[in-house]
PDB file of N, CA and C in Angstrom:
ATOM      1  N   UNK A   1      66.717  27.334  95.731  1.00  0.00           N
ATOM      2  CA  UNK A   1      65.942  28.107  94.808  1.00  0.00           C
ATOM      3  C   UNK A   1      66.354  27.779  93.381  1.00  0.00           C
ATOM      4  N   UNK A   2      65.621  27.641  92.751  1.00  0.00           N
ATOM      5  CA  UNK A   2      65.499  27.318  91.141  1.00  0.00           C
ATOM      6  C   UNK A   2      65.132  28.607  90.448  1.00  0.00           C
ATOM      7  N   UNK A   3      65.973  28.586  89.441  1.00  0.00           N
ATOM      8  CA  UNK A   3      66.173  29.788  87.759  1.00  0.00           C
ATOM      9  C   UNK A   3      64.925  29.361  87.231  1.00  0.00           C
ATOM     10  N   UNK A   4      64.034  30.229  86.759  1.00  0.00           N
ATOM     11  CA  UNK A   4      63.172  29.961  85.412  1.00  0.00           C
ATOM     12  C   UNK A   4      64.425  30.473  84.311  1.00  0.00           C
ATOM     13  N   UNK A   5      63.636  29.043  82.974  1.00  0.00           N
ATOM     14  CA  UNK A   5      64.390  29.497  82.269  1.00  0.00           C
ATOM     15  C   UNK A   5      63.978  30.697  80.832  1.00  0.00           C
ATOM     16  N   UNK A   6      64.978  31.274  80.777  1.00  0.00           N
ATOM     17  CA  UNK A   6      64.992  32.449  79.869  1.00  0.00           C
ATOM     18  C   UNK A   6      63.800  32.455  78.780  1.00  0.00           C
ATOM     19  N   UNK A   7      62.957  33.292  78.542  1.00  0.00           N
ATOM     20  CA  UNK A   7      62.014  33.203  77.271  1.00  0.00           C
ATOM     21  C   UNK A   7      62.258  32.871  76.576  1.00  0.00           C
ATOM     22  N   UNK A   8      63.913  33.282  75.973  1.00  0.00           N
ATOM     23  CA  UNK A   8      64.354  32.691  74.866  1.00  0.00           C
ATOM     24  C   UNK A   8      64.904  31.559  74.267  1.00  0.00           C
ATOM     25  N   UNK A   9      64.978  30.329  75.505  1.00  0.00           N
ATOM     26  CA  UNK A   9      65.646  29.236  75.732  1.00  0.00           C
ATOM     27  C   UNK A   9      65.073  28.444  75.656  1.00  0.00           C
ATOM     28  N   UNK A  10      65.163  27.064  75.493  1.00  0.00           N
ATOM     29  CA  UNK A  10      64.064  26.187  75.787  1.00  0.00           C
ATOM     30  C   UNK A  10      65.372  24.969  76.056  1.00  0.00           C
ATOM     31  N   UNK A  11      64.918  24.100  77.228  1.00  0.00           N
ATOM     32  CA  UNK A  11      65.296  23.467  77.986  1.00  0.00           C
ATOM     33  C   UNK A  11      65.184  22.030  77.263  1.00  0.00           C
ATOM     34  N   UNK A  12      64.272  21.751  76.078  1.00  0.00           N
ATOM     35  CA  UNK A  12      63.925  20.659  75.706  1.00  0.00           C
ATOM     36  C   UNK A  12      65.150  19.872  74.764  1.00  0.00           C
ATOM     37  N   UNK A  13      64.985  18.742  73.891  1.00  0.00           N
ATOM     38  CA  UNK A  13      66.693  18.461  73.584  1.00  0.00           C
ATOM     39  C   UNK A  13      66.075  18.553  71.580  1.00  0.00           C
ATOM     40  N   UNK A  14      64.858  19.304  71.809  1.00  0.00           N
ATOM     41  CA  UNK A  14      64.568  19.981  70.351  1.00  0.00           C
ATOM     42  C   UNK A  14      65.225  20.433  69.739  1.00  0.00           C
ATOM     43  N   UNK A  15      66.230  21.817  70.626  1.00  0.00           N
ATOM     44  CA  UNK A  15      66.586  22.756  70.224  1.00  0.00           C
ATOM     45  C   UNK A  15      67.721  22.141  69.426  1.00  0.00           C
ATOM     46  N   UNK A  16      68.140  21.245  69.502  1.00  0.00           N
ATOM     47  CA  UNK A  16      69.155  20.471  69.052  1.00  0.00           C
ATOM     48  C   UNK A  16      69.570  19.612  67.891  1.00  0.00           C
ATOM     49  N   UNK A  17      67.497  19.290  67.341  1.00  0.00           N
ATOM     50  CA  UNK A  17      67.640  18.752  65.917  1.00  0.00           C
ATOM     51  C   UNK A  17      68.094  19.458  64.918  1.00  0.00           C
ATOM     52  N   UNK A  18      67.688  20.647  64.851  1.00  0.00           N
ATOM     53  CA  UNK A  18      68.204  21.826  63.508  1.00  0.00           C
ATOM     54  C   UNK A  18      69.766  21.751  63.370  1.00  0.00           C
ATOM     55  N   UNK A  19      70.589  21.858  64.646  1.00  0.00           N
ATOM     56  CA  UNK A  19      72.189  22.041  63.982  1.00  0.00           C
ATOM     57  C   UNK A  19      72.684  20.284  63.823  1.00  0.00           C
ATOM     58  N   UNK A  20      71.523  19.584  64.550  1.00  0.00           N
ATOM     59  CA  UNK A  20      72.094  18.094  63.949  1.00  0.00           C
ATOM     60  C   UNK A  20      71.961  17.372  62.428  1.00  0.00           C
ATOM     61  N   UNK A  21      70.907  18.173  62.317  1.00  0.00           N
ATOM     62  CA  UNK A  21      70.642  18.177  60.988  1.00  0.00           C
ATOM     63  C   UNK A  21      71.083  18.751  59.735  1.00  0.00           C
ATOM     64  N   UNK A  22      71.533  20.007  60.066  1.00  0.00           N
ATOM     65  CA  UNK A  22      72.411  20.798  59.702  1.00  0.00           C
ATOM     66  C   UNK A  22      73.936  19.932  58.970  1.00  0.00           C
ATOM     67  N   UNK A  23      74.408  19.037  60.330  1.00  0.00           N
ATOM     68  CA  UNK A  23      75.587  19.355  60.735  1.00  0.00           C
ATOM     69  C   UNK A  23      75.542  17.813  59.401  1.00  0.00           C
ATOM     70  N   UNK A  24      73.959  17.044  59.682  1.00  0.00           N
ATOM     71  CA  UNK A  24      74.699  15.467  58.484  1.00  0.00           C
ATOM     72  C   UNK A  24      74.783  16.368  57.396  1.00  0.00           C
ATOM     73  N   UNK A  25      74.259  16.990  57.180  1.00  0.00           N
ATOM     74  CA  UNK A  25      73.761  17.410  55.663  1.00  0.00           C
ATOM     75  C   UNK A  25      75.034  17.700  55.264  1.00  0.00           C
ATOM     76  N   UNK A  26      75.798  18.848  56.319  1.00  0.00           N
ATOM     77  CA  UNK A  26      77.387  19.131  55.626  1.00  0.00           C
ATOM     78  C   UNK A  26      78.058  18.045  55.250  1.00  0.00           C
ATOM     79  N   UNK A  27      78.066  17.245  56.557  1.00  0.00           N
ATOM     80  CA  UNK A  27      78.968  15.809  56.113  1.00  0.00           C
ATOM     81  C   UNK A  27      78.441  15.313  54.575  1.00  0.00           C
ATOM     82  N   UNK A  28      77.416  15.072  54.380  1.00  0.00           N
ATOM     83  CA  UNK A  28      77.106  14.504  53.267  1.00  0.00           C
ATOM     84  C   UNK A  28      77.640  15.396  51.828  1.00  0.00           C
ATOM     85  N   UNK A  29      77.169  17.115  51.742  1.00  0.00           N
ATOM     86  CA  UNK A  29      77.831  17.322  51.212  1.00  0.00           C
ATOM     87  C   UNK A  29      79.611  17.366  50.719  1.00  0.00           C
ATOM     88  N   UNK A  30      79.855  17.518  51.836  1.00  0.00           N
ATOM     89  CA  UNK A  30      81.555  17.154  52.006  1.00  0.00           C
ATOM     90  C   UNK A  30      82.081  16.030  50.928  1.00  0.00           C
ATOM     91  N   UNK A  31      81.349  14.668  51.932  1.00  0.00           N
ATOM     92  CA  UNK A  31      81.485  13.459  51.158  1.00  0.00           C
ATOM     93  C   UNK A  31      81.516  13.859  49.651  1.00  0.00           C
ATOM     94  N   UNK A  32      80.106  14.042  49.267  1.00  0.00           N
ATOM     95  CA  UNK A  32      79.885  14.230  47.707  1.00  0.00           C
ATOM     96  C   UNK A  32      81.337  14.796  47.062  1.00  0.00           C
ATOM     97  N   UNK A  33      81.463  16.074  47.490  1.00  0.00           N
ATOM     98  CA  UNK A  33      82.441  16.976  46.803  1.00  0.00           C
ATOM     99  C   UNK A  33      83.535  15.908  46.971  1.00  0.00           C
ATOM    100  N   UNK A  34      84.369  15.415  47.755  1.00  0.00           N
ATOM    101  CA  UNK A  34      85.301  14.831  47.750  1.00  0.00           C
ATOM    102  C   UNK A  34      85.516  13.292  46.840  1.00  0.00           C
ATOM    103  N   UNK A  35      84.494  13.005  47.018  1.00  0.00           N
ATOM    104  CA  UNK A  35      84.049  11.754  45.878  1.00  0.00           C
ATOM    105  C   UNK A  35      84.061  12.528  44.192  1.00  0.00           C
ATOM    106  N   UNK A  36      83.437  13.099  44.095  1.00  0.00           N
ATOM    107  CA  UNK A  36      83.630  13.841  42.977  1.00  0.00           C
ATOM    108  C   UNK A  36      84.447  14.788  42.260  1.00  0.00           C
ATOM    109  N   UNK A  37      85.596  14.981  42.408  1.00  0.00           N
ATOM    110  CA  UNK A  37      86.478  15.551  42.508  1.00  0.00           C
ATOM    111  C   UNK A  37      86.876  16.189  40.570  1.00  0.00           C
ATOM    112  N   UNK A  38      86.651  14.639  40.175  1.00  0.00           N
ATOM    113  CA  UNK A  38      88.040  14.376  39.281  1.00  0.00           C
ATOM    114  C   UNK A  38      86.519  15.988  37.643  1.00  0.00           C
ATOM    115  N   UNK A  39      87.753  15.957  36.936  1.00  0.00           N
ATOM    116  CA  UNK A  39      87.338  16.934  35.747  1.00  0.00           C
ATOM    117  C   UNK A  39      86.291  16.086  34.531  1.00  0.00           C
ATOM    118  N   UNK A  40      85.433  17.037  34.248  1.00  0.00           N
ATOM    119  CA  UNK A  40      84.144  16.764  33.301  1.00  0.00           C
ATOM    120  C   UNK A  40      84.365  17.921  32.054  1.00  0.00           C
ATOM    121  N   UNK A  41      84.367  17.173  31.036  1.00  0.00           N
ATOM    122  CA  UNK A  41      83.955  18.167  29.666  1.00  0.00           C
ATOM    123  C   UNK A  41      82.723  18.337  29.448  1.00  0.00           C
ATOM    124  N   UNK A  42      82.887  19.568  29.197  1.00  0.00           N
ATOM    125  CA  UNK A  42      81.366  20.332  28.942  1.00  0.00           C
ATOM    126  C   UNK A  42      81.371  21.352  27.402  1.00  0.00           C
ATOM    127  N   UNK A  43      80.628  20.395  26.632  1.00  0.00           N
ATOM    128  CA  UNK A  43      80.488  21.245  25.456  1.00  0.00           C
ATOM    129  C   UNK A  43      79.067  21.179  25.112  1.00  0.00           C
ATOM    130  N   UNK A  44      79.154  23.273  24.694  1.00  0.00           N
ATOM    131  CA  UNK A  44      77.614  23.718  24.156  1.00  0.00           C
ATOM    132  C   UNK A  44      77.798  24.436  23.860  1.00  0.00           C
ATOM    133  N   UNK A  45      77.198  24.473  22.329  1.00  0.00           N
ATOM    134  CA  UNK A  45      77.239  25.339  21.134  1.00  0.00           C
ATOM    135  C   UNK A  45      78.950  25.243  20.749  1.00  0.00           C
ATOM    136  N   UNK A  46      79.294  26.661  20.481  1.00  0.00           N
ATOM    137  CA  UNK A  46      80.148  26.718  20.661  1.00  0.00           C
ATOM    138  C   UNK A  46      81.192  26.529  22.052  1.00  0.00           C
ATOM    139  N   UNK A  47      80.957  26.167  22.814  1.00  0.00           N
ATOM    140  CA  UNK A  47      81.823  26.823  24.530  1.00  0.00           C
ATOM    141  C   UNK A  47      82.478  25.208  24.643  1.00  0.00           C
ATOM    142  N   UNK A  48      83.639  25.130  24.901  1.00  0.00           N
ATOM    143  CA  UNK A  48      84.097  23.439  25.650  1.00  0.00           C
ATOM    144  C   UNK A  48      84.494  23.853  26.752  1.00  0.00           C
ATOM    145  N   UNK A  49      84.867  23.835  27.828  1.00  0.00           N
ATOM    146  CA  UNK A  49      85.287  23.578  29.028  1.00  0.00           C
ATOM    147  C   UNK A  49      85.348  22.147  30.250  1.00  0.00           C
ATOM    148  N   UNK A  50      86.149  22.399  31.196  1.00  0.00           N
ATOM    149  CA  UNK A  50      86.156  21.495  32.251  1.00  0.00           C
ATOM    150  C   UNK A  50      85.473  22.086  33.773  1.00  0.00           C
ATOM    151  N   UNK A  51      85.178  21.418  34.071  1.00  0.00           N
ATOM    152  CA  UNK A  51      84.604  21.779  35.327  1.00  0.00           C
ATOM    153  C   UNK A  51      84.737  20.384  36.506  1.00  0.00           C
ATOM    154  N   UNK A  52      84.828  20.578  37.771  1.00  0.00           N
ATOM    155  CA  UNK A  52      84.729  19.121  38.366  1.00  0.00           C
ATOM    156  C   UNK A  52      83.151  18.845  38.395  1.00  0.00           C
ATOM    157  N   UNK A  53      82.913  17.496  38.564  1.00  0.00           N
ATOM    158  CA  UNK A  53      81.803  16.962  38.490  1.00  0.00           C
ATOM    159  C   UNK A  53      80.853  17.345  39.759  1.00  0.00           C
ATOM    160  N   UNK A  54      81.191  17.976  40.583  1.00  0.00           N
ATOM    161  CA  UNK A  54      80.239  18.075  41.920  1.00  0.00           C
ATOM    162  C   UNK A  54      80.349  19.454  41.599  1.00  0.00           C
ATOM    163  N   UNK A  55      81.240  20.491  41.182  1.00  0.00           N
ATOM    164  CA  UNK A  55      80.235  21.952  40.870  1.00  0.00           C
ATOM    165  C   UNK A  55      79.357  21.980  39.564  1.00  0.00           C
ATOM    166  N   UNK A  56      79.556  20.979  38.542  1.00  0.00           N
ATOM    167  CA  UNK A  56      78.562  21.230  37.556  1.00  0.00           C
ATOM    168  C   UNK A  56      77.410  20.273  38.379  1.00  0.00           C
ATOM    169  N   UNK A  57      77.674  19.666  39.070  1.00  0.00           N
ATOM    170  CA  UNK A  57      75.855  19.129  39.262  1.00  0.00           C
ATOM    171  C   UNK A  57      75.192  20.200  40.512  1.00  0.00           C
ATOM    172  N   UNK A  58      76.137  20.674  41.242  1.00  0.00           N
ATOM    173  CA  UNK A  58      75.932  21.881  42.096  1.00  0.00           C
ATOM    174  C   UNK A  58      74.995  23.515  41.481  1.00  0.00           C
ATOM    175  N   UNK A  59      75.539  23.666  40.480  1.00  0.00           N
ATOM    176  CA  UNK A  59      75.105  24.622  39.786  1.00  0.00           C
ATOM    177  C   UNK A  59      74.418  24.004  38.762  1.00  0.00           C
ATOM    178  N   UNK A  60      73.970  23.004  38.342  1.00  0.00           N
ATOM    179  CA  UNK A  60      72.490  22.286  38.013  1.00  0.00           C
ATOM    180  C   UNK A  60      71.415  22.135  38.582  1.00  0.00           C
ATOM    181  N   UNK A  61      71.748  22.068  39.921  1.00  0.00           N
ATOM    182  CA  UNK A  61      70.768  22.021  40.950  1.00  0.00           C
ATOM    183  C   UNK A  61      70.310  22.952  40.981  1.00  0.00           C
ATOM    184  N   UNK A  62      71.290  24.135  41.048  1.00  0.00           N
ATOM    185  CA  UNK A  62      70.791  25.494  41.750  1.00  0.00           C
ATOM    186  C   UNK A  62      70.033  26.357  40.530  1.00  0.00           C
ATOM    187  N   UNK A  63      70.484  26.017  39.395  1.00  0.00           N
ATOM    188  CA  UNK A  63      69.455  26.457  38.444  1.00  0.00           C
ATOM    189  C   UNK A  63      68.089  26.221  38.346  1.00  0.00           C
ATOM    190  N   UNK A  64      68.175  24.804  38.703  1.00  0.00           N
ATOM    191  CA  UNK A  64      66.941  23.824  38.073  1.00  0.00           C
ATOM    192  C   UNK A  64      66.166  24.769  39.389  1.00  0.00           C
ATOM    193  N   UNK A  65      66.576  24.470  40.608  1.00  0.00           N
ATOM    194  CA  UNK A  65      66.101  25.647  41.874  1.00  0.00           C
ATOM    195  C   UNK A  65      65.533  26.412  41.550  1.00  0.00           C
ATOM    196  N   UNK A  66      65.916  27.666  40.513  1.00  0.00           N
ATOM    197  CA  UNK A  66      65.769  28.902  40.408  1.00  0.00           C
ATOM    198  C   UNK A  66      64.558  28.873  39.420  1.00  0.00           C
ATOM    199  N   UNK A  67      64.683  28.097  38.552  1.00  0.00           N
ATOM    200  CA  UNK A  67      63.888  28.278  37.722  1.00  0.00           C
ATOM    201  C   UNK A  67      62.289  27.622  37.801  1.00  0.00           C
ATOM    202  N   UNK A  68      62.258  26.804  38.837  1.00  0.00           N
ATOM    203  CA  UNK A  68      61.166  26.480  39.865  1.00  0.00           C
ATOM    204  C   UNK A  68      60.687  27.088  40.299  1.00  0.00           C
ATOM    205  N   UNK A  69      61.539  27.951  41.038  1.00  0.00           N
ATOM    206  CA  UNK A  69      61.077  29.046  41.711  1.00  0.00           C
ATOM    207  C   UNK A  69      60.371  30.178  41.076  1.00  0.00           C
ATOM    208  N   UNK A  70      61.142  30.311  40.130  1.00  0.00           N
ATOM    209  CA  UNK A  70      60.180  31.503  39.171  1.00  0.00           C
ATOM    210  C   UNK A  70      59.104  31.344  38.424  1.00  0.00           C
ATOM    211  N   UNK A  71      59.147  30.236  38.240  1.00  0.00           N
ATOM    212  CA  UNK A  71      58.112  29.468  37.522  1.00  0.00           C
ATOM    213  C   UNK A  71      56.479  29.418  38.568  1.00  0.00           C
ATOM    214  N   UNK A  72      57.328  29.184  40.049  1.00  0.00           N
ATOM    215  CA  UNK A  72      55.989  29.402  41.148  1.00  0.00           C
ATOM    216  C   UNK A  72      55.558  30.791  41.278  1.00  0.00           C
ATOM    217  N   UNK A  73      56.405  31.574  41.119  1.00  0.00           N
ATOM    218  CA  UNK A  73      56.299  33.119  41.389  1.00  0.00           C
ATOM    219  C   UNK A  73      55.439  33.848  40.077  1.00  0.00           C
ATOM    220  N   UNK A  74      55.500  33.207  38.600  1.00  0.00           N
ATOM    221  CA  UNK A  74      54.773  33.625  38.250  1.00  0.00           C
ATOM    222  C   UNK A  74      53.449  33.019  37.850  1.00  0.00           C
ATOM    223  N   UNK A  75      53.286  31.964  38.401  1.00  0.00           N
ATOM    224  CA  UNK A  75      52.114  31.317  38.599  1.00  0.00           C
ATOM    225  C   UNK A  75      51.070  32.114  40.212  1.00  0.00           C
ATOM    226  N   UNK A  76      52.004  32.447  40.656  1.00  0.00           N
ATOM    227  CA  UNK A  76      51.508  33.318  41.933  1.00  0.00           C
ATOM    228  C   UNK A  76      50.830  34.086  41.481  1.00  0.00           C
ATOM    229  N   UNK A  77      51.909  35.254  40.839  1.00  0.00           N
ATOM    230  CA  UNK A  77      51.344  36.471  40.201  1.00  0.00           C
ATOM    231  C   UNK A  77      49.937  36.367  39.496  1.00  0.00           C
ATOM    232  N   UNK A  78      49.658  34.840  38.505  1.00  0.00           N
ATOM    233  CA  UNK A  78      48.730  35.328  37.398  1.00  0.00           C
ATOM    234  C   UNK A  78      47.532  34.911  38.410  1.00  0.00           C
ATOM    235  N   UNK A  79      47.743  33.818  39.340  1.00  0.00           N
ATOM    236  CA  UNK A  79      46.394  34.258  40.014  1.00  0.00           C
ATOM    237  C   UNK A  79      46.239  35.253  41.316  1.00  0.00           C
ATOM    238  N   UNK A  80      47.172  35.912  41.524  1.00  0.00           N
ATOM    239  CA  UNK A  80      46.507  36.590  42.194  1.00  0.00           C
ATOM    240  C   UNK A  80      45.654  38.401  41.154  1.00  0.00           C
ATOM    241  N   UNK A  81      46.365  38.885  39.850  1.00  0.00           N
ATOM    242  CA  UNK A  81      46.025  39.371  38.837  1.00  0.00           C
ATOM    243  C   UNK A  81      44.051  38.703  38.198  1.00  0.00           C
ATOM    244  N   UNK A  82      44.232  37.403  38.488  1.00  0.00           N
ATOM    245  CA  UNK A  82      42.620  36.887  37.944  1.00  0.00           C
ATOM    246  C   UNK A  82      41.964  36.928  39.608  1.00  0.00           C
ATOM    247  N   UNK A  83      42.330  36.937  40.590  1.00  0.00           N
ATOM    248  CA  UNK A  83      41.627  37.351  41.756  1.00  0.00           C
ATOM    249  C   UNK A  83      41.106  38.898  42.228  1.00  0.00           C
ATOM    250  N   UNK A  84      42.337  39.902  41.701  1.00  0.00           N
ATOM    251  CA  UNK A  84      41.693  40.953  41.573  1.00  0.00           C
ATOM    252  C   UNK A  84      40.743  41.676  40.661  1.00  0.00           C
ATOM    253  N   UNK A  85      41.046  40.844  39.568  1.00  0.00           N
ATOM    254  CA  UNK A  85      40.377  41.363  38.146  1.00  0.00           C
ATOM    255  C   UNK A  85      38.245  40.261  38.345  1.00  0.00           C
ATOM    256  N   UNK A  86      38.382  39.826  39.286  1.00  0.00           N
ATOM    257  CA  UNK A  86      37.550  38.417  39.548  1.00  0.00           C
ATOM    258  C   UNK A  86      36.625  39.632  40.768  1.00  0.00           C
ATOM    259  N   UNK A  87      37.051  40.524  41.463  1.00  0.00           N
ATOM    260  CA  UNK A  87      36.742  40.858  42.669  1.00  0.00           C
ATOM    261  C   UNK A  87      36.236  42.410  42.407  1.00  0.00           C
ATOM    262  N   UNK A  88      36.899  43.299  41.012  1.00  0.00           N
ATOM    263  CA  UNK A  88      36.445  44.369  40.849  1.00  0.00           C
ATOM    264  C   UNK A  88      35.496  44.165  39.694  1.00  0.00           C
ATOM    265  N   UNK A  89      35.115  43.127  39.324  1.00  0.00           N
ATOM    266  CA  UNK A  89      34.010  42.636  38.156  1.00  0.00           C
ATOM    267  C   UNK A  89      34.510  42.704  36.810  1.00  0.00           C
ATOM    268  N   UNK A  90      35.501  42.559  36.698  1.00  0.00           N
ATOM    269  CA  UNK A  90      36.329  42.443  35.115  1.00  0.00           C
ATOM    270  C   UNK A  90      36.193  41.791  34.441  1.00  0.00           C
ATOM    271  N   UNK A  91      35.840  40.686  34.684  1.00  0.00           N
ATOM    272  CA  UNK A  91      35.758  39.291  34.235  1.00  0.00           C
ATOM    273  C   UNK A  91      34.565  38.856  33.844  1.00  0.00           C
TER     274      UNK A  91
END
């Protein structure tokens, strides 16, 4: 006699790309950070500091990220604002 398997399971070798994928991406980050190690001056305006070179491009990224993001979010907003204003005859 044979198990069906669980609803929640899947038997296929799918389930397996996500943490493989996962798993280069760490390596790669790893790599990076460790390659990048050594200290960067950073001056603006007034402010000088050091930082290593893989968290200032880390937190470049994640800005440049953010501010993409908001940038889509309020591009969202203004049309969905000209869709309602478009739908109660405002316009």
């Amino acid at each position: 006699m044979t198990q069906a398997a669980s609803p929640g399971r899947s038997k296929s070798p799918a389930r397996f790309v996500m943490p493989t994928v996962l798993g280069i991406i760490a390596v790669a980050v790893l790599a990076f950070v460790v390659q990048n190690r050594g200290p960067v001056k950073l001056t603006w305006l007034l402010w000088s500091f050091s930082w290593p070179l893989w968290l200032l491009l880390i937190v470049t990224i994640g800005l440049s990220l953010l501010a993409g993001q908001l940038w889509l979010m309020l591009r969202r907003h203004r049309r969905w604002v000209a869709r309602g204003a478009a739908r109660r005859g405002d316009i």
